[in-house]
PDB file of N, CA and C in Angstrom:
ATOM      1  N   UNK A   1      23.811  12.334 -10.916  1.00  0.00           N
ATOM      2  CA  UNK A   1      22.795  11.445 -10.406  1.00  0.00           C
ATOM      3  C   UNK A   1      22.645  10.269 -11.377  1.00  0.00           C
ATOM      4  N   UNK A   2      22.970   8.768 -10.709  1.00  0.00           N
ATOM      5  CA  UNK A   2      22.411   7.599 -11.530  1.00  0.00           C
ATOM      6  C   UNK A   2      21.460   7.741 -12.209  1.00  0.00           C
ATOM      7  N   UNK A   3      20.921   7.243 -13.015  1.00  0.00           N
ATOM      8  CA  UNK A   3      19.408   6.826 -13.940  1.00  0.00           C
ATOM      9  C   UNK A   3      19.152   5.292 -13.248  1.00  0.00           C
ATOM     10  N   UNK A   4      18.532   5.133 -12.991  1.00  0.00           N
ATOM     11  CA  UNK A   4      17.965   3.889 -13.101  1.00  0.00           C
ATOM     12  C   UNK A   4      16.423   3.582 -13.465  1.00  0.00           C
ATOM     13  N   UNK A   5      16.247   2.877 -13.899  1.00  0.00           N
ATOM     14  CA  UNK A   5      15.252   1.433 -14.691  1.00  0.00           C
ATOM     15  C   UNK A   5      14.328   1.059 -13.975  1.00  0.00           C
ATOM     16  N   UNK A   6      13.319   1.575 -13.798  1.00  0.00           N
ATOM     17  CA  UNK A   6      12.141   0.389 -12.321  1.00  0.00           C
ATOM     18  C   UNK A   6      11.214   0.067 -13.656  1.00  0.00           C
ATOM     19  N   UNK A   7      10.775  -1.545 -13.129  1.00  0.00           N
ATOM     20  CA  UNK A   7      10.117  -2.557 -13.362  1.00  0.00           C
ATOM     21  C   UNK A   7       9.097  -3.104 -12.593  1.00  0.00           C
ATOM     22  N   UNK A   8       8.209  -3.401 -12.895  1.00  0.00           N
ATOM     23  CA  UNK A   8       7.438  -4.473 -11.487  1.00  0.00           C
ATOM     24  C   UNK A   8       8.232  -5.125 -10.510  1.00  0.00           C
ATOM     25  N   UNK A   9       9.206  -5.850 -11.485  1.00  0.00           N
ATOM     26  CA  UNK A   9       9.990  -7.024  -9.919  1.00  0.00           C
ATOM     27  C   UNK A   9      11.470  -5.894  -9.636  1.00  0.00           C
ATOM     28  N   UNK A  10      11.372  -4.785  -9.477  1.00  0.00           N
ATOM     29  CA  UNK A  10      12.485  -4.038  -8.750  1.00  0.00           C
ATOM     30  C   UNK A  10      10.998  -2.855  -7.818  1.00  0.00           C
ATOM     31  N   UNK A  11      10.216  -3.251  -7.767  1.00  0.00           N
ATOM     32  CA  UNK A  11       9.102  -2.492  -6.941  1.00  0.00           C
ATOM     33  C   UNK A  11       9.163  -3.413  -5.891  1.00  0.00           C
ATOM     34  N   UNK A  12       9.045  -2.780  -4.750  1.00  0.00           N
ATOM     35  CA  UNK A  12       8.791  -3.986  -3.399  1.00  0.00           C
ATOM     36  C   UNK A  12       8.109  -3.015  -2.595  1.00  0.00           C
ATOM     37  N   UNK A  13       6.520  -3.071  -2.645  1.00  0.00           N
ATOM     38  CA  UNK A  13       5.895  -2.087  -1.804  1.00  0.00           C
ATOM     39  C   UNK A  13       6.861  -2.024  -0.349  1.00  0.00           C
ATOM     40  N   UNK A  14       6.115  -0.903   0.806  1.00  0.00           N
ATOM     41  CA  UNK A  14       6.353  -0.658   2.039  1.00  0.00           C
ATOM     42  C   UNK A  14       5.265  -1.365   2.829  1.00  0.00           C
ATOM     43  N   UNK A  15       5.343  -2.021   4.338  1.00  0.00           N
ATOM     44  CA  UNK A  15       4.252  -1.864   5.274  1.00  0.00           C
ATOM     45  C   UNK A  15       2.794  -2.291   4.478  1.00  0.00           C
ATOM     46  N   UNK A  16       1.663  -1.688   4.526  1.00  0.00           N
ATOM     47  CA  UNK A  16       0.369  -2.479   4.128  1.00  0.00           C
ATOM     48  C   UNK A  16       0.389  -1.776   3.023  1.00  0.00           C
ATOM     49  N   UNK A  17       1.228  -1.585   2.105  1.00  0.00           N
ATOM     50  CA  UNK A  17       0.915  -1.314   0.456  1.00  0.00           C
ATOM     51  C   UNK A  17       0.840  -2.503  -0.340  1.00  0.00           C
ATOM     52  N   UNK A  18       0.359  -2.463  -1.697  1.00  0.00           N
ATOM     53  CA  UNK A  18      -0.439  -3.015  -2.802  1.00  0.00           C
ATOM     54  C   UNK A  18      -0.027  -2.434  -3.693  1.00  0.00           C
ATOM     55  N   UNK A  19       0.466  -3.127  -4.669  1.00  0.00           N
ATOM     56  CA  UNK A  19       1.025  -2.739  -6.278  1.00  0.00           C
ATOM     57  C   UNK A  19       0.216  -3.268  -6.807  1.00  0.00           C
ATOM     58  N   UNK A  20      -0.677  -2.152  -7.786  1.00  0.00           N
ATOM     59  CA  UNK A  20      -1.490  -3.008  -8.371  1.00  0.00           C
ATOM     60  C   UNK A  20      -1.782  -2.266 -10.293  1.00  0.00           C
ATOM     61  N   UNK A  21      -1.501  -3.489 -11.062  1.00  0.00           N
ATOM     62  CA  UNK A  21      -1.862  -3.145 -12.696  1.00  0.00           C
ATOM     63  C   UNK A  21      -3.218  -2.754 -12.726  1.00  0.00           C
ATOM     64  N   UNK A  22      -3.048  -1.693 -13.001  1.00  0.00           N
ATOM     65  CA  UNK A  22      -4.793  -0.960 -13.121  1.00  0.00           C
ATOM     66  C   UNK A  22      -5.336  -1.766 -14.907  1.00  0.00           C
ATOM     67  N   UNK A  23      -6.293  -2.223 -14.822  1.00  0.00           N
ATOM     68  CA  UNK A  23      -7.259  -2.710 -15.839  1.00  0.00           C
ATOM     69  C   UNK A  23      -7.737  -1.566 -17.254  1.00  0.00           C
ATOM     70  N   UNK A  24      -7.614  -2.229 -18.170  1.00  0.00           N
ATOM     71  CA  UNK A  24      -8.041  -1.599 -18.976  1.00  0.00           C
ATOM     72  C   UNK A  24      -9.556  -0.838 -19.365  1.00  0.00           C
ATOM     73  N   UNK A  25      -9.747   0.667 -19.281  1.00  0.00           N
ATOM     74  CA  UNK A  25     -11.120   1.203 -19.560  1.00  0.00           C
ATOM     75  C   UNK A  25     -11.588   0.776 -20.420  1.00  0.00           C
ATOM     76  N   UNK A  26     -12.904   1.143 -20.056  1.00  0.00           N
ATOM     77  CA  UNK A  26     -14.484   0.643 -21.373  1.00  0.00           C
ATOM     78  C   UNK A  26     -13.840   1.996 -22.675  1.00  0.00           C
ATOM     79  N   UNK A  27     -13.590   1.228 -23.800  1.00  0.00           N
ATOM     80  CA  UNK A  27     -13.445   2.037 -25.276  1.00  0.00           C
ATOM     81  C   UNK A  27     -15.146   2.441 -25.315  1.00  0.00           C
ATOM     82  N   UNK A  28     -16.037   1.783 -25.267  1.00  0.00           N
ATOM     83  CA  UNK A  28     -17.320   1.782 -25.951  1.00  0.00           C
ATOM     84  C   UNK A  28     -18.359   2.074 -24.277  1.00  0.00           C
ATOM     85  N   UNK A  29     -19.353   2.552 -24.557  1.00  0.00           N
ATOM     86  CA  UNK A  29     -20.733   2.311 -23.463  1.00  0.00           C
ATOM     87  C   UNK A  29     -21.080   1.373 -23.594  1.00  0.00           C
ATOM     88  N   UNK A  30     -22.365   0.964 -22.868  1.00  0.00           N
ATOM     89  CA  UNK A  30     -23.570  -0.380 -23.200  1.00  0.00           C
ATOM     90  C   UNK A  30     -24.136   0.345 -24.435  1.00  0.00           C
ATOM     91  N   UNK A  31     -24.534   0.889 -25.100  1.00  0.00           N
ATOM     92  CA  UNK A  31     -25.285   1.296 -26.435  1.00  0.00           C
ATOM     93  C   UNK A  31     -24.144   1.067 -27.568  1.00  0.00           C
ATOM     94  N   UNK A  32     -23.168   1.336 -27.265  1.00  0.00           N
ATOM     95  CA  UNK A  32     -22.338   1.036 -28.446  1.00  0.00           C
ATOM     96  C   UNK A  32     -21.399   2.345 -29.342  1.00  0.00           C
ATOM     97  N   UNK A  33     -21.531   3.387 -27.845  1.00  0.00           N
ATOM     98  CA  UNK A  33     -20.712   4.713 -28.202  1.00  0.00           C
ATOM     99  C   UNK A  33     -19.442   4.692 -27.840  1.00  0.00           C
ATOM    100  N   UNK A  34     -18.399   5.376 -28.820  1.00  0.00           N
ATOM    101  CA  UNK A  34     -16.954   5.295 -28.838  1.00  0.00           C
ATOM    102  C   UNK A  34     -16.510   6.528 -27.499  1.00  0.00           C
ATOM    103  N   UNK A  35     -15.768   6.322 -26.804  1.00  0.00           N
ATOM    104  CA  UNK A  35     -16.252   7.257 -25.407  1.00  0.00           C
ATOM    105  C   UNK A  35     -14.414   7.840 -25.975  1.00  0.00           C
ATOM    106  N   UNK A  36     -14.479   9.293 -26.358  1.00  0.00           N
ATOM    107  CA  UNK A  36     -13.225   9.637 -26.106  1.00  0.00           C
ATOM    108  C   UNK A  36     -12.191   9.295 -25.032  1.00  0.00           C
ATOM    109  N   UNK A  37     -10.867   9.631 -25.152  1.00  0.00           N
ATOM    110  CA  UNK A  37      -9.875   9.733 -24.217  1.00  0.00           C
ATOM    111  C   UNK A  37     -10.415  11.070 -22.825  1.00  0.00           C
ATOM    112  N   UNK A  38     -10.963  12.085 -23.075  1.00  0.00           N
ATOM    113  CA  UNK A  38     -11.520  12.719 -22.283  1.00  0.00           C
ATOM    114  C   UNK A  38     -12.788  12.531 -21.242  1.00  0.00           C
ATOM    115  N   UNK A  39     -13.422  11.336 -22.269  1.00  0.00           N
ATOM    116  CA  UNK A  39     -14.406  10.960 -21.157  1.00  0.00           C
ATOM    117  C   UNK A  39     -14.288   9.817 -20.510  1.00  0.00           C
ATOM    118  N   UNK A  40     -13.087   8.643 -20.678  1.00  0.00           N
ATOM    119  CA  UNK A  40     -13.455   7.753 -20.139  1.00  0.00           C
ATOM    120  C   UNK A  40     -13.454   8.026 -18.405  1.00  0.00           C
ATOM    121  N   UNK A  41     -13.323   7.138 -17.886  1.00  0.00           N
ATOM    122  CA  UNK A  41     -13.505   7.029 -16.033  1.00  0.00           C
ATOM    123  C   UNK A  41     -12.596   6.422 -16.024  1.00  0.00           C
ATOM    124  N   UNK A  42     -11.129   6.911 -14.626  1.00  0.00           N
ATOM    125  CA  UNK A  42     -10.452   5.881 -14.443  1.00  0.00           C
ATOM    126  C   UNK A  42     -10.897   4.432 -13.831  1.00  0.00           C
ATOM    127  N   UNK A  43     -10.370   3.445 -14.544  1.00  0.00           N
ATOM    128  CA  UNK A  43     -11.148   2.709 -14.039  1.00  0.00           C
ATOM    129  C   UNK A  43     -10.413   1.988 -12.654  1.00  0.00           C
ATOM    130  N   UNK A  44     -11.603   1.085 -11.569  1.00  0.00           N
ATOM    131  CA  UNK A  44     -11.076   1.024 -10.363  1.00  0.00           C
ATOM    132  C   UNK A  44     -11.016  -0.741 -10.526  1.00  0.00           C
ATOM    133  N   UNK A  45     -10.312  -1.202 -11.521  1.00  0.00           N
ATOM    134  CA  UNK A  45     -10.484  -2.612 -10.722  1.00  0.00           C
ATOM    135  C   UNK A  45      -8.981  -2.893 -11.377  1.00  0.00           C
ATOM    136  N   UNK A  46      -8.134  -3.520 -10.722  1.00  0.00           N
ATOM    137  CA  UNK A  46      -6.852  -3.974 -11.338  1.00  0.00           C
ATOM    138  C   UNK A  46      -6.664  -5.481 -10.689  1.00  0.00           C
ATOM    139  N   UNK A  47      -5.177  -5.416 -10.978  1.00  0.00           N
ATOM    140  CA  UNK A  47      -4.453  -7.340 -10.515  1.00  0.00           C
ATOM    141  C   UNK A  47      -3.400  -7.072  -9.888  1.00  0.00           C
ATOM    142  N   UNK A  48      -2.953  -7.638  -8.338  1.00  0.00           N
ATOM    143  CA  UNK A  48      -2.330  -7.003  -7.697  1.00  0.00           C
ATOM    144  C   UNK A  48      -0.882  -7.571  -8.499  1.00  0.00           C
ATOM    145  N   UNK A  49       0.327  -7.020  -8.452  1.00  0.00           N
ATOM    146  CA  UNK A  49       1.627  -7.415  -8.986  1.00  0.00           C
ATOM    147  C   UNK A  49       2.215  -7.301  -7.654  1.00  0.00           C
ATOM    148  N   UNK A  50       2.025  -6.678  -7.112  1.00  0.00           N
ATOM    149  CA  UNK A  50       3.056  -6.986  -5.403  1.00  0.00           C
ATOM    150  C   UNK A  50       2.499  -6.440  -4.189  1.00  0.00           C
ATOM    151  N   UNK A  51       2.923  -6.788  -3.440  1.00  0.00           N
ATOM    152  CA  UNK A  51       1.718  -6.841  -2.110  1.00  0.00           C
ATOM    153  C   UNK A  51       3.416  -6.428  -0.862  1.00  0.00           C
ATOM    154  N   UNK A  52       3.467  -5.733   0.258  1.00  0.00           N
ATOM    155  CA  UNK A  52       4.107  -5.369   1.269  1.00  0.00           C
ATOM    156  C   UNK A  52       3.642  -6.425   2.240  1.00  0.00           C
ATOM    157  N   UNK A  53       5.228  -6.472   3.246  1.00  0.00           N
ATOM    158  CA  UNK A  53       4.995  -7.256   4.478  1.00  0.00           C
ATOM    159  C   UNK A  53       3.997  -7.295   5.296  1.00  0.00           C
ATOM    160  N   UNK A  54       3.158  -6.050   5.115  1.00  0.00           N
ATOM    161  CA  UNK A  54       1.734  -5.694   6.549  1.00  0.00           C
ATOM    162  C   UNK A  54       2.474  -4.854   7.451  1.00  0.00           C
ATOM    163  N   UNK A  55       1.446  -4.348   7.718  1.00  0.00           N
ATOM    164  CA  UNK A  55       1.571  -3.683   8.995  1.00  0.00           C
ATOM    165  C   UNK A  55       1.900  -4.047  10.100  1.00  0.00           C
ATOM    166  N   UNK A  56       2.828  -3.307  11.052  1.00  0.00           N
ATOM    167  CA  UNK A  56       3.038  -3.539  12.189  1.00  0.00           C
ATOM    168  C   UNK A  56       2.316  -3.006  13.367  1.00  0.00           C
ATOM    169  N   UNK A  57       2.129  -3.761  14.267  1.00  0.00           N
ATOM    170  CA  UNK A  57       1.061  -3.762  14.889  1.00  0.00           C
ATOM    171  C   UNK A  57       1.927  -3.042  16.576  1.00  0.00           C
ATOM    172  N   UNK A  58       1.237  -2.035  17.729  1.00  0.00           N
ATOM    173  CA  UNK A  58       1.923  -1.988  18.391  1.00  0.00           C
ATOM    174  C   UNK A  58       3.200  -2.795  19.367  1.00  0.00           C
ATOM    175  N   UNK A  59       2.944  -3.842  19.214  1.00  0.00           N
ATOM    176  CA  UNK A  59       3.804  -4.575  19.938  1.00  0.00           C
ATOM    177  C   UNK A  59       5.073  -4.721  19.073  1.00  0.00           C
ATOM    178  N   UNK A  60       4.918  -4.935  17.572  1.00  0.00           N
ATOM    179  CA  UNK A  60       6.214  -4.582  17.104  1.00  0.00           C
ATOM    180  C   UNK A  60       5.694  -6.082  16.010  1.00  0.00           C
ATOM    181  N   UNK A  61       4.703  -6.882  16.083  1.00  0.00           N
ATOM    182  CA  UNK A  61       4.458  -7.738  15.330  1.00  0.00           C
ATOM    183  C   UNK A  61       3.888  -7.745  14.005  1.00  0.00           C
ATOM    184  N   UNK A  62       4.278  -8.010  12.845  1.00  0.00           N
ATOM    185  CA  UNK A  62       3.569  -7.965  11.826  1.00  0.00           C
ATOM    186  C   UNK A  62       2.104  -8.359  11.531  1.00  0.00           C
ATOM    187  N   UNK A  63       1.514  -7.525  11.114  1.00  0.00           N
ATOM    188  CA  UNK A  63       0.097  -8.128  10.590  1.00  0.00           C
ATOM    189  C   UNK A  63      -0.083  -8.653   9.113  1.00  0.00           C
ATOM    190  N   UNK A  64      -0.802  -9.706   9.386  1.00  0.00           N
ATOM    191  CA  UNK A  64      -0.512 -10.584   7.892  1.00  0.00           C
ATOM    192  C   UNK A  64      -1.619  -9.495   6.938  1.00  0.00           C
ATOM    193  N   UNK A  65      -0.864  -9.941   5.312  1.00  0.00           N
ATOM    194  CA  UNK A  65      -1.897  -9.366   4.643  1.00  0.00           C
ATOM    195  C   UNK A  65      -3.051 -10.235   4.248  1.00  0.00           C
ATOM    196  N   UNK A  66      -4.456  -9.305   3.857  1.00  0.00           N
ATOM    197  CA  UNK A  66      -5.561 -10.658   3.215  1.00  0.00           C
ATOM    198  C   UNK A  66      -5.199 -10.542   2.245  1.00  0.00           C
ATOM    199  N   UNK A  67      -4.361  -9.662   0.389  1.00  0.00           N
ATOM    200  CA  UNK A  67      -4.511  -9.947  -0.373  1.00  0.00           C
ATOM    201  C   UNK A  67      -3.008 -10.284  -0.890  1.00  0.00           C
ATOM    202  N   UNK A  68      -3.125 -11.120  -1.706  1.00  0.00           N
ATOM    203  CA  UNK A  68      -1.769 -11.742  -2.252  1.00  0.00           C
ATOM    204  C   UNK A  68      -2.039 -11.281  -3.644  1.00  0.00           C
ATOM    205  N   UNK A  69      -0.441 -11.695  -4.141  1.00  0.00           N
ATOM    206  CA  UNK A  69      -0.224 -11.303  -5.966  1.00  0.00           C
ATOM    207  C   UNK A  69      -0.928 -12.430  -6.806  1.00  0.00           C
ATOM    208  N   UNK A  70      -1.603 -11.279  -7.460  1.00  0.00           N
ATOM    209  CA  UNK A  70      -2.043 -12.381  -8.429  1.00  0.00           C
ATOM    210  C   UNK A  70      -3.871 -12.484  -8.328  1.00  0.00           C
ATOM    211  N   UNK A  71      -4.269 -11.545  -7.247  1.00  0.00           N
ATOM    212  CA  UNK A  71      -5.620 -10.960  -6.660  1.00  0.00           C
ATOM    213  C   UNK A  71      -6.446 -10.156  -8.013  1.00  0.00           C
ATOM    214  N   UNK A  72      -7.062 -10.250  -8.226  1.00  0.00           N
ATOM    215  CA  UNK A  72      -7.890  -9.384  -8.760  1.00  0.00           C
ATOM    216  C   UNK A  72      -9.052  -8.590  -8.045  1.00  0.00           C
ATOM    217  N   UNK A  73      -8.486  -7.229  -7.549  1.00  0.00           N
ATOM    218  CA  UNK A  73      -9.489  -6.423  -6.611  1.00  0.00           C
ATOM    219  C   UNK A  73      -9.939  -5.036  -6.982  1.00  0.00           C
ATOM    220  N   UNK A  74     -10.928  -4.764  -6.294  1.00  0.00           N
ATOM    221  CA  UNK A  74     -11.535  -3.116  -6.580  1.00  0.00           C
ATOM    222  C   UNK A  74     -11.146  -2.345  -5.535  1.00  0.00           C
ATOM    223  N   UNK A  75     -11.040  -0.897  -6.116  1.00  0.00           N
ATOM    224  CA  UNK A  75      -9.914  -0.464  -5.099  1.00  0.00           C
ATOM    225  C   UNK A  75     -11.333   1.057  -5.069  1.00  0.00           C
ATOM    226  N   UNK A  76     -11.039   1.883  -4.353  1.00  0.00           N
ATOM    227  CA  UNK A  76     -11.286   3.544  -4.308  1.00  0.00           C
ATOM    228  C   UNK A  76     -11.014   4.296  -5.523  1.00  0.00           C
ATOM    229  N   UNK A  77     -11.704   5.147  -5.621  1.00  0.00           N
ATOM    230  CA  UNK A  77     -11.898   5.459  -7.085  1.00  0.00           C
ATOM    231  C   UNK A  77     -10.938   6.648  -7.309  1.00  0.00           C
ATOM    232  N   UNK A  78     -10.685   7.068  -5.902  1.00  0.00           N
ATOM    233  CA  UNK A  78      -9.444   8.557  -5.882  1.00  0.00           C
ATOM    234  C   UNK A  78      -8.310   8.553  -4.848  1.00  0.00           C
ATOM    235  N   UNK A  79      -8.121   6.720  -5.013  1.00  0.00           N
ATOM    236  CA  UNK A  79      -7.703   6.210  -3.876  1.00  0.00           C
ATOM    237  C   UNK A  79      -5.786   6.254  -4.328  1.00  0.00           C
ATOM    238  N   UNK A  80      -5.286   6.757  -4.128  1.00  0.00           N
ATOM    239  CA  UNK A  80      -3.347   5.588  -4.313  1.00  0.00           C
ATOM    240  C   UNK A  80      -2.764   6.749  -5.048  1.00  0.00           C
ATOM    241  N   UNK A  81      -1.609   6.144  -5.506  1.00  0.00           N
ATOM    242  CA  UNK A  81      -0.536   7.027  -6.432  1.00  0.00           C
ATOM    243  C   UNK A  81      -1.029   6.480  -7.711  1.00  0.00           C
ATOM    244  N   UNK A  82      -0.996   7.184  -8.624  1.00  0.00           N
ATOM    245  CA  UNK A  82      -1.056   6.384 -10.095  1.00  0.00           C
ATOM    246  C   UNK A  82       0.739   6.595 -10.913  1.00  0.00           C
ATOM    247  N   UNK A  83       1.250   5.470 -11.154  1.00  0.00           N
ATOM    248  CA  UNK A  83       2.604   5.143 -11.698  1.00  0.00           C
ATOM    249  C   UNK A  83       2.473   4.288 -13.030  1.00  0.00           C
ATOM    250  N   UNK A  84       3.682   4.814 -14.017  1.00  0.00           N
ATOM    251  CA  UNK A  84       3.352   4.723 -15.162  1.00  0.00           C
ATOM    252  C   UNK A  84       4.909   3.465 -15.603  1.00  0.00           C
ATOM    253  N   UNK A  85       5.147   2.455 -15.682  1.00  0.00           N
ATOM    254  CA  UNK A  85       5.993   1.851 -15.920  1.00  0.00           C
ATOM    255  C   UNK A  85       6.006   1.359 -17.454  1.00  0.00           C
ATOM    256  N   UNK A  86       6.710   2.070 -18.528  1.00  0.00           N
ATOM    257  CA  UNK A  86       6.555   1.795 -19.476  1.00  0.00           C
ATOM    258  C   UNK A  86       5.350   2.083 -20.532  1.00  0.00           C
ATOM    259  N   UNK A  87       4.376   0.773 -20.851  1.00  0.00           N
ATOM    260  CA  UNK A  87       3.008   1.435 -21.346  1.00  0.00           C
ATOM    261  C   UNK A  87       2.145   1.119 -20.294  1.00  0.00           C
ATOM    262  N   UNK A  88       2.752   0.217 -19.147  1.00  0.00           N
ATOM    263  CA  UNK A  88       1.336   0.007 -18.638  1.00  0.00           C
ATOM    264  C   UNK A  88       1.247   0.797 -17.073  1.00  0.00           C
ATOM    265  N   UNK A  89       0.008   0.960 -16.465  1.00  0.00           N
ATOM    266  CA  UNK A  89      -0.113   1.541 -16.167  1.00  0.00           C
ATOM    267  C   UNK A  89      -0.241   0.975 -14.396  1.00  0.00           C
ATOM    268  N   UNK A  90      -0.217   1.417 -13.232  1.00  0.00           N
ATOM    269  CA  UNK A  90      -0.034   0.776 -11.743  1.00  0.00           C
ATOM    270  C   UNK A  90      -0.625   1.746 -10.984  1.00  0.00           C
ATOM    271  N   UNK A  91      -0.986   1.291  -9.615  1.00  0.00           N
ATOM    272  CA  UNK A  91      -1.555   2.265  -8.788  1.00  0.00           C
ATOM    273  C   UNK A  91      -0.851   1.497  -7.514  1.00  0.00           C
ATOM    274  N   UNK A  92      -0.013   2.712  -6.856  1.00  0.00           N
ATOM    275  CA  UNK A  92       0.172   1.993  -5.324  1.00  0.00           C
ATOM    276  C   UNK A  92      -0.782   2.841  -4.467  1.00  0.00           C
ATOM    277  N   UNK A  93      -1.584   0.975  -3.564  1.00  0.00           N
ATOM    278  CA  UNK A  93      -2.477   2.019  -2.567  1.00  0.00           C
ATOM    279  C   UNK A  93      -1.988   0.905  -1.397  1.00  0.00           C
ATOM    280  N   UNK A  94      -2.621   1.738  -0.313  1.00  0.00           N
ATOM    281  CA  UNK A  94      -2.829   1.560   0.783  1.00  0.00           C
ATOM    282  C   UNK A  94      -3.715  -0.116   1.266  1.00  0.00           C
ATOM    283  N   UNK A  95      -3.505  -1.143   1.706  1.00  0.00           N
ATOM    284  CA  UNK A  95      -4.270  -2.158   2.132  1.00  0.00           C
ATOM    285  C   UNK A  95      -6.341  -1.853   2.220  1.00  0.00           C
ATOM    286  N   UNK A  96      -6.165  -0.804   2.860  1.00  0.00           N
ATOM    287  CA  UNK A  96      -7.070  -0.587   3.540  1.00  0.00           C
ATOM    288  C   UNK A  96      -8.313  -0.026   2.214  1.00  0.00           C
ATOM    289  N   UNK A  97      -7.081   0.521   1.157  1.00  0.00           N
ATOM    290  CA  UNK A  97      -8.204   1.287   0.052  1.00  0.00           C
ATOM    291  C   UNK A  97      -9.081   0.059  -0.974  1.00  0.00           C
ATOM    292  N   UNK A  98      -8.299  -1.065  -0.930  1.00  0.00           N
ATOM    293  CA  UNK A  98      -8.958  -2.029  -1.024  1.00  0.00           C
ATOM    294  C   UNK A  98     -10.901  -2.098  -1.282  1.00  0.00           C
ATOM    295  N   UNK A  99     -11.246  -2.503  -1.820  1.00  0.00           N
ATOM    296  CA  UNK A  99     -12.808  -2.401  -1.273  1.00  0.00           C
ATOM    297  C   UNK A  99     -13.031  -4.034  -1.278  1.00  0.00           C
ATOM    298  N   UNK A 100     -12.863  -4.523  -2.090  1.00  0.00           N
ATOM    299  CA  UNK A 100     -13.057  -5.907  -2.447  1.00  0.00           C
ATOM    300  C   UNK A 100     -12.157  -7.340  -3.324  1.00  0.00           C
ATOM    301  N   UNK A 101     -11.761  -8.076  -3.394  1.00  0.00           N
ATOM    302  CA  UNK A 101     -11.034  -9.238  -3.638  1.00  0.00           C
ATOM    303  C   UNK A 101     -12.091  -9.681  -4.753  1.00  0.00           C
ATOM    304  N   UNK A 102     -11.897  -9.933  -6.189  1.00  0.00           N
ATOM    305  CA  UNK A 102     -13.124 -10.098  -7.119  1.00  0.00           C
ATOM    306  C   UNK A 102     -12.460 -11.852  -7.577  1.00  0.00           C
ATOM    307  N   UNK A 103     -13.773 -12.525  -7.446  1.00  0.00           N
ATOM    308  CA  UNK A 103     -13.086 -13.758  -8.090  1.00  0.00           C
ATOM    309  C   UNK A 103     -12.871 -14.118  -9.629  1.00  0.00           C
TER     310      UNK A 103
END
């Protein structure tokens, strides 16, 4: 069996998927406590790196997507795959797990 190498630009979601760099967790609380590796929360807000054609719709037509690369959005908190490329870290989800587009 080959080995091969995946990267961001050799990822090309499917249909209404979202590649997205998950954001770095809070090290500290609001008071100013060092929050172990055990307690942090994954966190839910990332930057999309690649976005899929959309969904196809019964007639056989594509549906456009609303979010493009380069989005910064909040997603579901137990929402997608979590994928590990190197050190950093990605979540492929679904269009729909989406919650919001953050400016």
């Amino acid at each position: 069996m080959a080995a091969m190498t995946l990267n961001v630009s050799t990822v090309k979601p499917l249909s209404d998927r979202v590649f997205v760099k998950v954001s770095a967790s809070e090290e500290k609380t609001a008071g100013g406590i060092l929050l172990p590796d055990t307690a942090k929360e994954k966190p839910q807000v990332g930057e999309v790196a690649a976005v899929g054609p959309g969904k196809r719709n019964d007639d056989g037509t594509r549906q456009e997507m609303e979010i493009k690369v380069g989005d910064r959005v909040l997603y579901s908190k137990y929402a997608g795959t979590d994928i590990k490329l190197g050190t950093e870290e990605y979540v492929l989800l679904s269009e729909k797990d989406v919650l919001a587009i953050i400016p």
